[in-house]
PDB file of N, CA and C in Angstrom:
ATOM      1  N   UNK A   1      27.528 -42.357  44.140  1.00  0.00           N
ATOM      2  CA  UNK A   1      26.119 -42.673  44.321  1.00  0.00           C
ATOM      3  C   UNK A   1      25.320 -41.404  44.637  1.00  0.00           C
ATOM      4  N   UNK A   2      26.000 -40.937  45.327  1.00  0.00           N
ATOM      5  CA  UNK A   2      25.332 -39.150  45.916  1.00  0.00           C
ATOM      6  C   UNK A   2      25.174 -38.420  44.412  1.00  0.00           C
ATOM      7  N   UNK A   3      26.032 -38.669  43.841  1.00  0.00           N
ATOM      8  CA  UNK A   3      26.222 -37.579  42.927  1.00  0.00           C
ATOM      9  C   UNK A   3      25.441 -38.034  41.569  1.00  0.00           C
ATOM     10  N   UNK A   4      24.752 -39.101  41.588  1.00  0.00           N
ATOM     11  CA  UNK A   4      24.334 -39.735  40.683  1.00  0.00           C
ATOM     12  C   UNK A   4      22.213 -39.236  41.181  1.00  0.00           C
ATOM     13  N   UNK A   5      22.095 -39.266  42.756  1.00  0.00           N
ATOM     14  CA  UNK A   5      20.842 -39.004  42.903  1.00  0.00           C
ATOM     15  C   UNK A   5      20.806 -38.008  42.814  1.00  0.00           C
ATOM     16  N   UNK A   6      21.528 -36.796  42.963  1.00  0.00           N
ATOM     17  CA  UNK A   6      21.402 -35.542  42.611  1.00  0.00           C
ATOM     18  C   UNK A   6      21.245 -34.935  41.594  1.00  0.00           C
ATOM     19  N   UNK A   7      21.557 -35.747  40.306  1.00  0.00           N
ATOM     20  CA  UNK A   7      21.410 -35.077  39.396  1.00  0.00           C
ATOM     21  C   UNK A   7      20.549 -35.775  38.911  1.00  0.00           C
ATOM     22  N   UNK A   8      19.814 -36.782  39.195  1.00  0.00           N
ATOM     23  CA  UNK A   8      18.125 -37.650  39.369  1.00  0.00           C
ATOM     24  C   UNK A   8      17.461 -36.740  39.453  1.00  0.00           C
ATOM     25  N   UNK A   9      17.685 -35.660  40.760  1.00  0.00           N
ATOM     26  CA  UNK A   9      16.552 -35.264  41.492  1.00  0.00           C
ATOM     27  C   UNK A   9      16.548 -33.599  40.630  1.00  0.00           C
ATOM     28  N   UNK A  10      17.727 -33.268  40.209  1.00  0.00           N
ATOM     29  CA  UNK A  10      17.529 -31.867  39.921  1.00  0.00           C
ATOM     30  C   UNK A  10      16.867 -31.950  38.827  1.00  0.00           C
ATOM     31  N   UNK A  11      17.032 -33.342  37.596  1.00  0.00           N
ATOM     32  CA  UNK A  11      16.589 -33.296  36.434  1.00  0.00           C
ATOM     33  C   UNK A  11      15.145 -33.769  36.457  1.00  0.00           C
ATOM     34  N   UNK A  12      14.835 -34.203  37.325  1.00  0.00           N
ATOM     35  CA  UNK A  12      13.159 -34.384  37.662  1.00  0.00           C
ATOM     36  C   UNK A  12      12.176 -33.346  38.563  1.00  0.00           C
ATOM     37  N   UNK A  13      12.796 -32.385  38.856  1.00  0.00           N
ATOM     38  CA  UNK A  13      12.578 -31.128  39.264  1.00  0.00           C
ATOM     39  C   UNK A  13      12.416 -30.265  37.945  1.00  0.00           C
ATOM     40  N   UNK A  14      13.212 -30.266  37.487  1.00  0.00           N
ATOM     41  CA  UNK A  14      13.353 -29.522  36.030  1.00  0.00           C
ATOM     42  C   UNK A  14      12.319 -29.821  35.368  1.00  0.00           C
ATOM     43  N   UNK A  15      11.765 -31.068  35.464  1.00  0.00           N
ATOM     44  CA  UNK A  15      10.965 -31.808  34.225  1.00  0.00           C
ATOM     45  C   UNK A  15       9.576 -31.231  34.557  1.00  0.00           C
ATOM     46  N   UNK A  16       9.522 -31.402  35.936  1.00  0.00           N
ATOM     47  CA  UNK A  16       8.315 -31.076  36.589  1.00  0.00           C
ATOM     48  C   UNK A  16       7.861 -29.242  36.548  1.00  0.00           C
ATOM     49  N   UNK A  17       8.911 -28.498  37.152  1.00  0.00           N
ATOM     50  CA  UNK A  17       8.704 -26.979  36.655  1.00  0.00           C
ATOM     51  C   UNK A  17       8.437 -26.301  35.376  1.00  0.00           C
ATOM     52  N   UNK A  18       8.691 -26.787  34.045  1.00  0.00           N
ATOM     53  CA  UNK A  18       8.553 -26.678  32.859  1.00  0.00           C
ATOM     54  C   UNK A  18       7.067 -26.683  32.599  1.00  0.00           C
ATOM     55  N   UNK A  19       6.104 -27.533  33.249  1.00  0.00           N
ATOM     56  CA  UNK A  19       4.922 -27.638  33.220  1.00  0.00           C
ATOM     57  C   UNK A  19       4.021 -26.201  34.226  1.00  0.00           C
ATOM     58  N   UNK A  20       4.735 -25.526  34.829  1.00  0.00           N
ATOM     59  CA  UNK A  20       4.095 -24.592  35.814  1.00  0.00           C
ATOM     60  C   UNK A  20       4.095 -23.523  35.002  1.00  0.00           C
ATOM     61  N   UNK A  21       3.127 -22.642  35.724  1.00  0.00           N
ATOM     62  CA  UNK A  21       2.687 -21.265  34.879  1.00  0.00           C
ATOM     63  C   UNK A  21       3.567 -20.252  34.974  1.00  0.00           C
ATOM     64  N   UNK A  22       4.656 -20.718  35.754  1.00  0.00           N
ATOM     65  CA  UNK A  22       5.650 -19.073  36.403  1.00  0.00           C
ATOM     66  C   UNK A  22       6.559 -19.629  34.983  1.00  0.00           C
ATOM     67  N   UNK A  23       6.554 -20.736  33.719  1.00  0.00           N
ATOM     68  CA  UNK A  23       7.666 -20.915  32.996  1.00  0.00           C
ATOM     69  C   UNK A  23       6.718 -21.069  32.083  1.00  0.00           C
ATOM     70  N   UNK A  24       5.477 -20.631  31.566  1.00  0.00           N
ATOM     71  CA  UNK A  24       4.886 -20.557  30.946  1.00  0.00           C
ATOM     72  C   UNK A  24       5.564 -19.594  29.287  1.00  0.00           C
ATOM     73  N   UNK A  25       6.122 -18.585  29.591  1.00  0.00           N
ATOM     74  CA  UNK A  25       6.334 -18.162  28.613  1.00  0.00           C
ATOM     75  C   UNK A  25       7.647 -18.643  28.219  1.00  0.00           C
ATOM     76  N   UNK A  26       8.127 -19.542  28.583  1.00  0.00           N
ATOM     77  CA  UNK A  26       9.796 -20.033  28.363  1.00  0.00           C
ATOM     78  C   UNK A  26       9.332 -21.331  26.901  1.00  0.00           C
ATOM     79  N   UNK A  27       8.042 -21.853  27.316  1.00  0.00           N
ATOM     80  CA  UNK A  27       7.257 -22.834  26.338  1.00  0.00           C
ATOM     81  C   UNK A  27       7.102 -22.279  25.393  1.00  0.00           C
ATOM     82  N   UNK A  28       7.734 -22.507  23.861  1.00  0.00           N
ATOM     83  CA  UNK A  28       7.275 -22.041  22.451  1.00  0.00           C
ATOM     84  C   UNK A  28       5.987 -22.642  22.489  1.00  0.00           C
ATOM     85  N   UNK A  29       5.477 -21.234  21.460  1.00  0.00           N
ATOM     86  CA  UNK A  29       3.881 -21.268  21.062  1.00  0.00           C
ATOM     87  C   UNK A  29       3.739 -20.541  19.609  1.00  0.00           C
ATOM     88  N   UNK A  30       3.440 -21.842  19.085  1.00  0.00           N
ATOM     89  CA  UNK A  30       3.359 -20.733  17.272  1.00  0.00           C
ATOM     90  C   UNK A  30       2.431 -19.907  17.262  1.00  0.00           C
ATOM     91  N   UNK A  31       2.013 -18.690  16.266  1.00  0.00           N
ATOM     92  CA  UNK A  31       1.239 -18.068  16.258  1.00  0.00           C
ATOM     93  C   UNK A  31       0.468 -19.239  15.184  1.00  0.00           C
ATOM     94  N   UNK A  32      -0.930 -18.518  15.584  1.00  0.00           N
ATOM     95  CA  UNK A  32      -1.933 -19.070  14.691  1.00  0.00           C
ATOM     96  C   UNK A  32      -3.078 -18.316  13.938  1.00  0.00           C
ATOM     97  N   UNK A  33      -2.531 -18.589  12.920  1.00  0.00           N
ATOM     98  CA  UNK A  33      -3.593 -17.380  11.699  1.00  0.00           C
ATOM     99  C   UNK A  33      -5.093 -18.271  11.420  1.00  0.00           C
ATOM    100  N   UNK A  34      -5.934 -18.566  11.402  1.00  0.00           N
ATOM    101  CA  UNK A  34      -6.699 -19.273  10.515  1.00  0.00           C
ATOM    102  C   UNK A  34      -7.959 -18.014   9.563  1.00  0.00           C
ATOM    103  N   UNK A  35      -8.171 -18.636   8.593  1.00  0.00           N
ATOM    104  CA  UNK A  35      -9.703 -17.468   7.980  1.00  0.00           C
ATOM    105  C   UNK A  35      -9.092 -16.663   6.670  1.00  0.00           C
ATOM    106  N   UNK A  36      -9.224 -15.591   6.199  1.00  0.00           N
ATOM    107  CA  UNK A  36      -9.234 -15.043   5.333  1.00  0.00           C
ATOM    108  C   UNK A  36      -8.563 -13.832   5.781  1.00  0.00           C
ATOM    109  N   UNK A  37      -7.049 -13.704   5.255  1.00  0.00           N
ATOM    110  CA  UNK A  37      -6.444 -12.443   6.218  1.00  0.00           C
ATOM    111  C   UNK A  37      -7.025 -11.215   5.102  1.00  0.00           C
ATOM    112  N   UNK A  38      -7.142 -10.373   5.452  1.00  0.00           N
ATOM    113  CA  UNK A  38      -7.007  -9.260   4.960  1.00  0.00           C
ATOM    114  C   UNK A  38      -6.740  -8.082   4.737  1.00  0.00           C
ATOM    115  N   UNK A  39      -5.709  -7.270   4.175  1.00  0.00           N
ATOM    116  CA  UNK A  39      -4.997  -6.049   4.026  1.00  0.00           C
ATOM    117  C   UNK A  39      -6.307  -4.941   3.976  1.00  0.00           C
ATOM    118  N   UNK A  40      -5.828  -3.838   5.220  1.00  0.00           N
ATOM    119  CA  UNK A  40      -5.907  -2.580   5.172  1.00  0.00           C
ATOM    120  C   UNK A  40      -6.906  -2.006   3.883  1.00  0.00           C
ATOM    121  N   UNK A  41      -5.523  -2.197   2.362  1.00  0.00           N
ATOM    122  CA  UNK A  41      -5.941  -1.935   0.965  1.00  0.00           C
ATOM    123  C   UNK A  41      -6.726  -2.853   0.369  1.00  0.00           C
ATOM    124  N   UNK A  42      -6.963  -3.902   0.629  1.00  0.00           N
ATOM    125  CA  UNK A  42      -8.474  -4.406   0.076  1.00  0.00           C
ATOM    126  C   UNK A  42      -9.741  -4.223   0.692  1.00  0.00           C
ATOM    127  N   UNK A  43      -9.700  -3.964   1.831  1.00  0.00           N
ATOM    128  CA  UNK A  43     -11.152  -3.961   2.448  1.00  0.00           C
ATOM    129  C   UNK A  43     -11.388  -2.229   1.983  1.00  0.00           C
ATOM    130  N   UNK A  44     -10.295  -1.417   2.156  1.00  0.00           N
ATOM    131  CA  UNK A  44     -10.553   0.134   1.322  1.00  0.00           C
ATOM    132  C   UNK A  44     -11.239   0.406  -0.421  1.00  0.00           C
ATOM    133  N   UNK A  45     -10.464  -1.157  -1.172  1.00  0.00           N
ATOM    134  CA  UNK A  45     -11.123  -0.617  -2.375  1.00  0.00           C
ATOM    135  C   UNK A  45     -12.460  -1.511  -2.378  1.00  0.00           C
ATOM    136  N   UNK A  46     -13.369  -1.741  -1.228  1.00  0.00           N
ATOM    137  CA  UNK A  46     -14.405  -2.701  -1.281  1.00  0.00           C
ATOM    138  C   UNK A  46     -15.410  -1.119  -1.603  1.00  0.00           C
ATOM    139  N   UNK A  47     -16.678  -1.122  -2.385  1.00  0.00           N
ATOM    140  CA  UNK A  47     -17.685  -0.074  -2.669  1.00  0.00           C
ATOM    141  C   UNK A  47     -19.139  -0.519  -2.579  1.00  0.00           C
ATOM    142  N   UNK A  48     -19.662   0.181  -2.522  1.00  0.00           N
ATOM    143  CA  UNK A  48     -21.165   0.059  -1.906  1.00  0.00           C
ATOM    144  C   UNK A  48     -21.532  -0.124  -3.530  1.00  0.00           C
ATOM    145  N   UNK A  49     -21.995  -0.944  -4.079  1.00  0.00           N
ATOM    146  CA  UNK A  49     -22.965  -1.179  -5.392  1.00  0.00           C
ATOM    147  C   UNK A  49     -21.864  -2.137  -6.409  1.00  0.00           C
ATOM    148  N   UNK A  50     -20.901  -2.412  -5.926  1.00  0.00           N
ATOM    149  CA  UNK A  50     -19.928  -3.583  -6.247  1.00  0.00           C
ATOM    150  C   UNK A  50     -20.841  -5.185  -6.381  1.00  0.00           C
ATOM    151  N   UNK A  51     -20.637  -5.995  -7.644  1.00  0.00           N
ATOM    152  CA  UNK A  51     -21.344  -7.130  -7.456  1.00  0.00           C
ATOM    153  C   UNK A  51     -20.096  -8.020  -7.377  1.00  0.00           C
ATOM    154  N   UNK A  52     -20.842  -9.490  -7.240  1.00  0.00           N
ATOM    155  CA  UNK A  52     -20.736 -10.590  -6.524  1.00  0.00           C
ATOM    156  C   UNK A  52     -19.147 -10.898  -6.956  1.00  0.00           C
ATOM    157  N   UNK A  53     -18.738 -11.017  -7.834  1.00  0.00           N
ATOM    158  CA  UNK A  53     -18.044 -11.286  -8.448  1.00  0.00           C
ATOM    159  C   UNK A  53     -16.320  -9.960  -8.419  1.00  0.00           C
ATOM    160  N   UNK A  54     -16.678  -8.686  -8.515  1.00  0.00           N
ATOM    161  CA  UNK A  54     -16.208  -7.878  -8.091  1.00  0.00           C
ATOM    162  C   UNK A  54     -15.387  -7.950  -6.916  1.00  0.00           C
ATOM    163  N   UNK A  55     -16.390  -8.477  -5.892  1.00  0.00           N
ATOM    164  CA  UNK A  55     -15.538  -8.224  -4.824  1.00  0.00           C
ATOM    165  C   UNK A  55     -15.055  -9.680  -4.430  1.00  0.00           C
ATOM    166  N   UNK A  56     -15.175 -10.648  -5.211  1.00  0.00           N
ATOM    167  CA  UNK A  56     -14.340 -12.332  -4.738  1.00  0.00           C
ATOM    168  C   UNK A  56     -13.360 -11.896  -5.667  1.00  0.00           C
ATOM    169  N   UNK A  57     -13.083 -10.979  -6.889  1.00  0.00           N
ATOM    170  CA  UNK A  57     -11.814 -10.440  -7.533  1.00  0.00           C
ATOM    171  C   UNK A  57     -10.985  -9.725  -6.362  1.00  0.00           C
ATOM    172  N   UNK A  58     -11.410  -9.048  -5.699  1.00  0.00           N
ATOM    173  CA  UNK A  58     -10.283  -8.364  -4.603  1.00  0.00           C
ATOM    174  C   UNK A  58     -10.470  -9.320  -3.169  1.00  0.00           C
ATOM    175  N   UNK A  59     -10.852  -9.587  -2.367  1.00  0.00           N
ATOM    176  CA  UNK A  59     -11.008 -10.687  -1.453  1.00  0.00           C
ATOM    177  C   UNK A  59     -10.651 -11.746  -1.787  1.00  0.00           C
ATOM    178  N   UNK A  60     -11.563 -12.794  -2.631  1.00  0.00           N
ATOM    179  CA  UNK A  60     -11.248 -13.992  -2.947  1.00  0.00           C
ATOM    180  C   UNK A  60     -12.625 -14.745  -2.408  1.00  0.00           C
ATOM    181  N   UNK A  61     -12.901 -15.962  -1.871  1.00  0.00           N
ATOM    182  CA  UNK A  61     -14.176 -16.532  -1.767  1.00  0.00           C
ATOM    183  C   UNK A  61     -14.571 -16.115   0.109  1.00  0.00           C
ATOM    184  N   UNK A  62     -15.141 -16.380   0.193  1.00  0.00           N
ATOM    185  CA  UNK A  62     -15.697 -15.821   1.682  1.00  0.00           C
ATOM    186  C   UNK A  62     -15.724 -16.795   2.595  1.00  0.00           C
ATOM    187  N   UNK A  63     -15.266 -17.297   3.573  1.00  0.00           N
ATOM    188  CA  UNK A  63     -15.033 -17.861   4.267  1.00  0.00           C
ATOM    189  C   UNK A  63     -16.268 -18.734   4.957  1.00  0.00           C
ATOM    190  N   UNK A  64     -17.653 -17.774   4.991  1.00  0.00           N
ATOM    191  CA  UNK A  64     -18.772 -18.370   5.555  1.00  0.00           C
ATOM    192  C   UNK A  64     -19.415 -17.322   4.414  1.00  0.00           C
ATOM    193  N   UNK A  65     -20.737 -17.868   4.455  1.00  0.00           N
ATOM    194  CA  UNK A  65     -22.031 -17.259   3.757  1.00  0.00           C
ATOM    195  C   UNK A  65     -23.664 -17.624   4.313  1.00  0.00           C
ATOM    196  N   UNK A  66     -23.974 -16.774   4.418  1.00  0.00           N
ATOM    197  CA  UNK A  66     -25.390 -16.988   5.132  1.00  0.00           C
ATOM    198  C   UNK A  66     -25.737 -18.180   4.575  1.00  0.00           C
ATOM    199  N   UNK A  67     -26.205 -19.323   6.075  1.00  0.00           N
ATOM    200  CA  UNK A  67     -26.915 -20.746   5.349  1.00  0.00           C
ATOM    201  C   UNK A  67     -27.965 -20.751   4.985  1.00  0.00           C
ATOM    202  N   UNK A  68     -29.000 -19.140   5.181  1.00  0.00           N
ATOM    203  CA  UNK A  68     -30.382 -19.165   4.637  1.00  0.00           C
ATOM    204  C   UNK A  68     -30.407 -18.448   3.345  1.00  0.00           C
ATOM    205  N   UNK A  69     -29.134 -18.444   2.174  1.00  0.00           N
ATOM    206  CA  UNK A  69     -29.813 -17.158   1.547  1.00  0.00           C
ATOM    207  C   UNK A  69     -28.041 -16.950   1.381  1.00  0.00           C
ATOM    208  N   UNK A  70     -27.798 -16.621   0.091  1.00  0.00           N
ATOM    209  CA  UNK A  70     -26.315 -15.901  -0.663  1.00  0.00           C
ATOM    210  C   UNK A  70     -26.207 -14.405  -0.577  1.00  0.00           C
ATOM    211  N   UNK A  71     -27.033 -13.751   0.671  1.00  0.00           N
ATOM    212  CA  UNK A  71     -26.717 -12.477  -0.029  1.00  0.00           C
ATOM    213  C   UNK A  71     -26.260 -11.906   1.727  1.00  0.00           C
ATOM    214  N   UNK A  72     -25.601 -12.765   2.724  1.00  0.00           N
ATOM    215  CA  UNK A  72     -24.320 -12.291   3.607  1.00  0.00           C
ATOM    216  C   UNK A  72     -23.421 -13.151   3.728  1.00  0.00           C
ATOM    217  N   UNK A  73     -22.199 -12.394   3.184  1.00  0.00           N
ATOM    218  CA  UNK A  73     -21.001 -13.267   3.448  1.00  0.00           C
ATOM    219  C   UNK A  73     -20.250 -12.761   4.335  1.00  0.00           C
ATOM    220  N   UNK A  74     -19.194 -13.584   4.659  1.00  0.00           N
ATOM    221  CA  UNK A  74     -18.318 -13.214   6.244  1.00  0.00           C
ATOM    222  C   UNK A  74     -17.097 -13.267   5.899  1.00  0.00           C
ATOM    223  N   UNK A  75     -16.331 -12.553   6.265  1.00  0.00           N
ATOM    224  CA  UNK A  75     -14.411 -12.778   6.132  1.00  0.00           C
ATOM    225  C   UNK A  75     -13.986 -13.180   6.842  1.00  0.00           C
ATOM    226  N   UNK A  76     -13.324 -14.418   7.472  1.00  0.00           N
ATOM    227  CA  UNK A  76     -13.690 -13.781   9.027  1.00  0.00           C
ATOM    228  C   UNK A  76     -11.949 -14.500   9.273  1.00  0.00           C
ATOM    229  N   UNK A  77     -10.988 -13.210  10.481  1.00  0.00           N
ATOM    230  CA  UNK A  77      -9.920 -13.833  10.212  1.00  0.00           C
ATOM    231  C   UNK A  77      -9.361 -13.267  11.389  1.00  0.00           C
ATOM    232  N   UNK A  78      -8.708 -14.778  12.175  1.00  0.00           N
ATOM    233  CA  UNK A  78      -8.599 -15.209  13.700  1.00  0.00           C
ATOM    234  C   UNK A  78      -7.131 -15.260  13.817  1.00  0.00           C
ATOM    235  N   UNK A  79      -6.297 -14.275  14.641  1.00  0.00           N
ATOM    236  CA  UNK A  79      -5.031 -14.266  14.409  1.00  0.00           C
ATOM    237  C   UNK A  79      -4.690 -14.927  16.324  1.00  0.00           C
ATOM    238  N   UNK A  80      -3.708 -15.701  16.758  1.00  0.00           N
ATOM    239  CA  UNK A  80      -3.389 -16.009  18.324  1.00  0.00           C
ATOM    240  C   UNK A  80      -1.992 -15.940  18.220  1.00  0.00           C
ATOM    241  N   UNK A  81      -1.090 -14.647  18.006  1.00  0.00           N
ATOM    242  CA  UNK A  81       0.135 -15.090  18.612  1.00  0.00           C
ATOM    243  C   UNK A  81       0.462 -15.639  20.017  1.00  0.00           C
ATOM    244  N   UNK A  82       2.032 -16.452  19.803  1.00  0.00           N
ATOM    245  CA  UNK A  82       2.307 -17.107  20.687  1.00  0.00           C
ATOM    246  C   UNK A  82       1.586 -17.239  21.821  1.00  0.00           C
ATOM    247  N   UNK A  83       1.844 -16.256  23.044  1.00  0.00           N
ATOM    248  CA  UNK A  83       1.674 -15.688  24.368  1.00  0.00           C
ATOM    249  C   UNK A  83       0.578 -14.193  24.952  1.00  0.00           C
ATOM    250  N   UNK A  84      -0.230 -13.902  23.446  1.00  0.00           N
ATOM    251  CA  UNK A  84      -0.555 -13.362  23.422  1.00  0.00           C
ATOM    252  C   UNK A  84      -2.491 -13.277  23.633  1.00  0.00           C
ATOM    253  N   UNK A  85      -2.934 -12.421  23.644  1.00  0.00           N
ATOM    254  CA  UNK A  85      -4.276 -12.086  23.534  1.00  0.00           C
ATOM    255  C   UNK A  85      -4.716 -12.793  21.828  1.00  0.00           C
ATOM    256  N   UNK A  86      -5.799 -13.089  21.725  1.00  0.00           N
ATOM    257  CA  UNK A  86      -6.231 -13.459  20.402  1.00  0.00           C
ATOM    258  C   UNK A  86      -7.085 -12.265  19.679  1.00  0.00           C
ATOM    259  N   UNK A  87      -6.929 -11.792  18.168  1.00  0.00           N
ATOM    260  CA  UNK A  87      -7.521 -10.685  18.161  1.00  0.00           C
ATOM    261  C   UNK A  87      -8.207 -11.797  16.738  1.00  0.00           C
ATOM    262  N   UNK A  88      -9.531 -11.270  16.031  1.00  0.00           N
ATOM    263  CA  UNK A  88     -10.621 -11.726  15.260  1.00  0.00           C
ATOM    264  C   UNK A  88     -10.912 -10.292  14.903  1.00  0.00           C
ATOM    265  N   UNK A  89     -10.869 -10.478  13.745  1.00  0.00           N
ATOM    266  CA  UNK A  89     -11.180  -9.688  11.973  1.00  0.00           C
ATOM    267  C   UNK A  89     -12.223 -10.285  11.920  1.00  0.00           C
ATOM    268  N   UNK A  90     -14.238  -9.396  11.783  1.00  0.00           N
ATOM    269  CA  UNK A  90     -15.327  -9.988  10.891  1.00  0.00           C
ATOM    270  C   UNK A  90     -15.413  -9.012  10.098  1.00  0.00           C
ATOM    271  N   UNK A  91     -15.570  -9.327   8.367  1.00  0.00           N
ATOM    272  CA  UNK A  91     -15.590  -8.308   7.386  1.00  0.00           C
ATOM    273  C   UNK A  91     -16.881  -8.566   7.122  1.00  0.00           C
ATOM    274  N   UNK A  92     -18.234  -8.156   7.399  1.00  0.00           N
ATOM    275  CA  UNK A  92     -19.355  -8.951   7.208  1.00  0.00           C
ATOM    276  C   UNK A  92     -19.884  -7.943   5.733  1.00  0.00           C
ATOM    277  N   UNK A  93     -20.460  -8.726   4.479  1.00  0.00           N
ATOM    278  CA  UNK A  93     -20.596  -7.989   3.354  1.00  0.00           C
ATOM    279  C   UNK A  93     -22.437  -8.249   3.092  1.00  0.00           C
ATOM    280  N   UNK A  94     -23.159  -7.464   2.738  1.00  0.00           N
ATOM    281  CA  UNK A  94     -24.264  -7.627   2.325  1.00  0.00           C
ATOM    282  C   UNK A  94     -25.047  -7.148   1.150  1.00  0.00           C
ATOM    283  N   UNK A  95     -25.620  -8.331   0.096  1.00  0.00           N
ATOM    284  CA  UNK A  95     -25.798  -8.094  -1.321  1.00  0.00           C
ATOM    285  C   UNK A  95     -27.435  -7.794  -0.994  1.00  0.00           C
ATOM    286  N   UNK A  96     -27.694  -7.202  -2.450  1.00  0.00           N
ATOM    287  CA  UNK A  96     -29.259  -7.457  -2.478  1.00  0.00           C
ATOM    288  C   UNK A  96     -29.659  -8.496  -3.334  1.00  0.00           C
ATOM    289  N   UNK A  97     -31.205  -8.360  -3.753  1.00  0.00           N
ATOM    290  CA  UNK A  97     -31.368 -10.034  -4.386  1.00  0.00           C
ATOM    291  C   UNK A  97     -31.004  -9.529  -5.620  1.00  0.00           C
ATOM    292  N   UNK A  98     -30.370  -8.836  -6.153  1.00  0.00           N
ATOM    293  CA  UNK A  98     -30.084  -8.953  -7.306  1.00  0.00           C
ATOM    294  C   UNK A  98     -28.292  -8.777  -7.231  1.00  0.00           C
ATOM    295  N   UNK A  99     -27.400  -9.092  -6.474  1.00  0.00           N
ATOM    296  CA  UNK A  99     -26.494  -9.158  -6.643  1.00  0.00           C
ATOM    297  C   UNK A  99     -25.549  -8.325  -5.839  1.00  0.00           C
ATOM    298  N   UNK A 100     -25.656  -6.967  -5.995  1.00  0.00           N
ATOM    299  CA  UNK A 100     -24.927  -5.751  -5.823  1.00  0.00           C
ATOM    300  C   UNK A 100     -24.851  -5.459  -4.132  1.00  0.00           C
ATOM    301  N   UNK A 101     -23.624  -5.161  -3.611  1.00  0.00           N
ATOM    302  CA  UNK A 101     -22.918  -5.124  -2.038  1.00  0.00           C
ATOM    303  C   UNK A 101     -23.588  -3.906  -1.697  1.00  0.00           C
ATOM    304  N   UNK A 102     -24.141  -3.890  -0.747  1.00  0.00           N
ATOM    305  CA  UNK A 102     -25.371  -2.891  -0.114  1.00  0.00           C
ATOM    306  C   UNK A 102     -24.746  -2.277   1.399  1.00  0.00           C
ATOM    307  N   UNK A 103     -24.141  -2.786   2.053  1.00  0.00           N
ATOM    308  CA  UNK A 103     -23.611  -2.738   2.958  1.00  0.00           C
ATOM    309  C   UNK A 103     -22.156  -3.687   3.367  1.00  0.00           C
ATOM    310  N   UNK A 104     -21.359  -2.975   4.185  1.00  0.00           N
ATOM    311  CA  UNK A 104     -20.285  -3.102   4.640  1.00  0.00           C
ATOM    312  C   UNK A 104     -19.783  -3.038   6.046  1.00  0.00           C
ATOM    313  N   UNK A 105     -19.460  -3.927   6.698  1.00  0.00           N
ATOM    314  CA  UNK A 105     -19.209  -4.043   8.429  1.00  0.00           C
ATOM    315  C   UNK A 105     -17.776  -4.526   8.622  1.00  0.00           C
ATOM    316  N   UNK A 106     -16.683  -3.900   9.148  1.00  0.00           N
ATOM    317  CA  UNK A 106     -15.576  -4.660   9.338  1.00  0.00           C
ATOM    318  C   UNK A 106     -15.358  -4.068  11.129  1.00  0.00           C
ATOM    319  N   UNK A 107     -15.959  -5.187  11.508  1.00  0.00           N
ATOM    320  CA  UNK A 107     -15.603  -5.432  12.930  1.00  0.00           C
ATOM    321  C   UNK A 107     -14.064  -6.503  13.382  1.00  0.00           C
ATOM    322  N   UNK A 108     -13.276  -5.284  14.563  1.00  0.00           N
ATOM    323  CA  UNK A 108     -12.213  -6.119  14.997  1.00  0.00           C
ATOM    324  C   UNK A 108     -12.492  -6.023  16.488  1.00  0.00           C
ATOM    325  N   UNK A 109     -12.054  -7.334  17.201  1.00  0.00           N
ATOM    326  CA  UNK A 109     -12.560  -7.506  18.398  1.00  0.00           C
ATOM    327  C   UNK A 109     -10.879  -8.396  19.222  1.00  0.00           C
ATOM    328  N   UNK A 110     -11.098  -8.388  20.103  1.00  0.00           N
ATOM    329  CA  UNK A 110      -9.854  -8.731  21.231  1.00  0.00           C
ATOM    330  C   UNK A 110     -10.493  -9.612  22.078  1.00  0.00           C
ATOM    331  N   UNK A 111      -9.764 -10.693  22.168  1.00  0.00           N
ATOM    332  CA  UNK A 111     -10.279 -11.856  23.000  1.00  0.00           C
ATOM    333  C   UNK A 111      -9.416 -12.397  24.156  1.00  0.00           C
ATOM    334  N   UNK A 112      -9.552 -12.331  25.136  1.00  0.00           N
ATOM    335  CA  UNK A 112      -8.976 -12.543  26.649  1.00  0.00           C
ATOM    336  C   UNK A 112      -8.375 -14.257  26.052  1.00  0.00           C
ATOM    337  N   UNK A 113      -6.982 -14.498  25.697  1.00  0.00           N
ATOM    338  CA  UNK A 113      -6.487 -15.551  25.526  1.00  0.00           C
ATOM    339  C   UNK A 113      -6.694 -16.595  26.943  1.00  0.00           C
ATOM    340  N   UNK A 114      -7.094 -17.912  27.088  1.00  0.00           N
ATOM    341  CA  UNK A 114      -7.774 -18.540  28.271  1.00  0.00           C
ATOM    342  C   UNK A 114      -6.017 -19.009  28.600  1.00  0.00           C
ATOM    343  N   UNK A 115      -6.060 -19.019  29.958  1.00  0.00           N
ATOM    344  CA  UNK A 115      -4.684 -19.967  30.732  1.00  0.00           C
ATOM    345  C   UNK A 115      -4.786 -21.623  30.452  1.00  0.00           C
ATOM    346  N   UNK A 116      -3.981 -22.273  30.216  1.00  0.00           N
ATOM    347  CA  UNK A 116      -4.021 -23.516  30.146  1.00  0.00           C
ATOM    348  C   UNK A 116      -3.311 -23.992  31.206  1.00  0.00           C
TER     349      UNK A 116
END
């Protein structure tokens, strides 16, 4: 009977610590990609006077696009491994009204992953 609550009590101890933050990293956590990844070598062969079409040939379609107006699009690509900090890729691209990529912004930023 002893030996039967004891191993009640250790396995409901167990159950209960698994949930605390000191065993936090013992909990699998997939990484999570979402957005438009993008290589190093494509955002390099991106060029200033490149049109619309040009550059959805090396990128592909844009993830967001200005809701007032087709001429800023966004790359935008949100990586969270497991246990880690979250880091965010914005490739922000800007056409003129006639088509052609006028400007180029590739901002990367680091985000304080929140405790759960």
């Amino acid at each position: 009977m002893r030996c039967k609550l004891l191993t009640a009590a250790v396995v409901a101890i167990g159950i209960l610590l698994t949930g605390c933050s000191t065993f936090q990293k013992v909990v699998y956590r997939p990484d999570i990609n979402q957005g438009n990844f993008l290589t190093p070598a494509e955002v390099s062969k991106l060029q200033k006077g490149m049109t619309k079409q040009q550059v959805v040939y090396i990128l592909g379609t844009p993830l967001m696009q200005d809701p007032f107006g087709s001429d800023t699009w966004y790359y935008v690509f949100r990586q969270q491994p497991g246990h880690q900090d979250v880091t965010q890729q914005t490739l922000t691209l800007t056409f003129n009204s006639g088509g052609t990529l006028t400007s180029i912004n590739n901002d990367t930023s680091m985000m304080k992953q929140r405790d759960e």
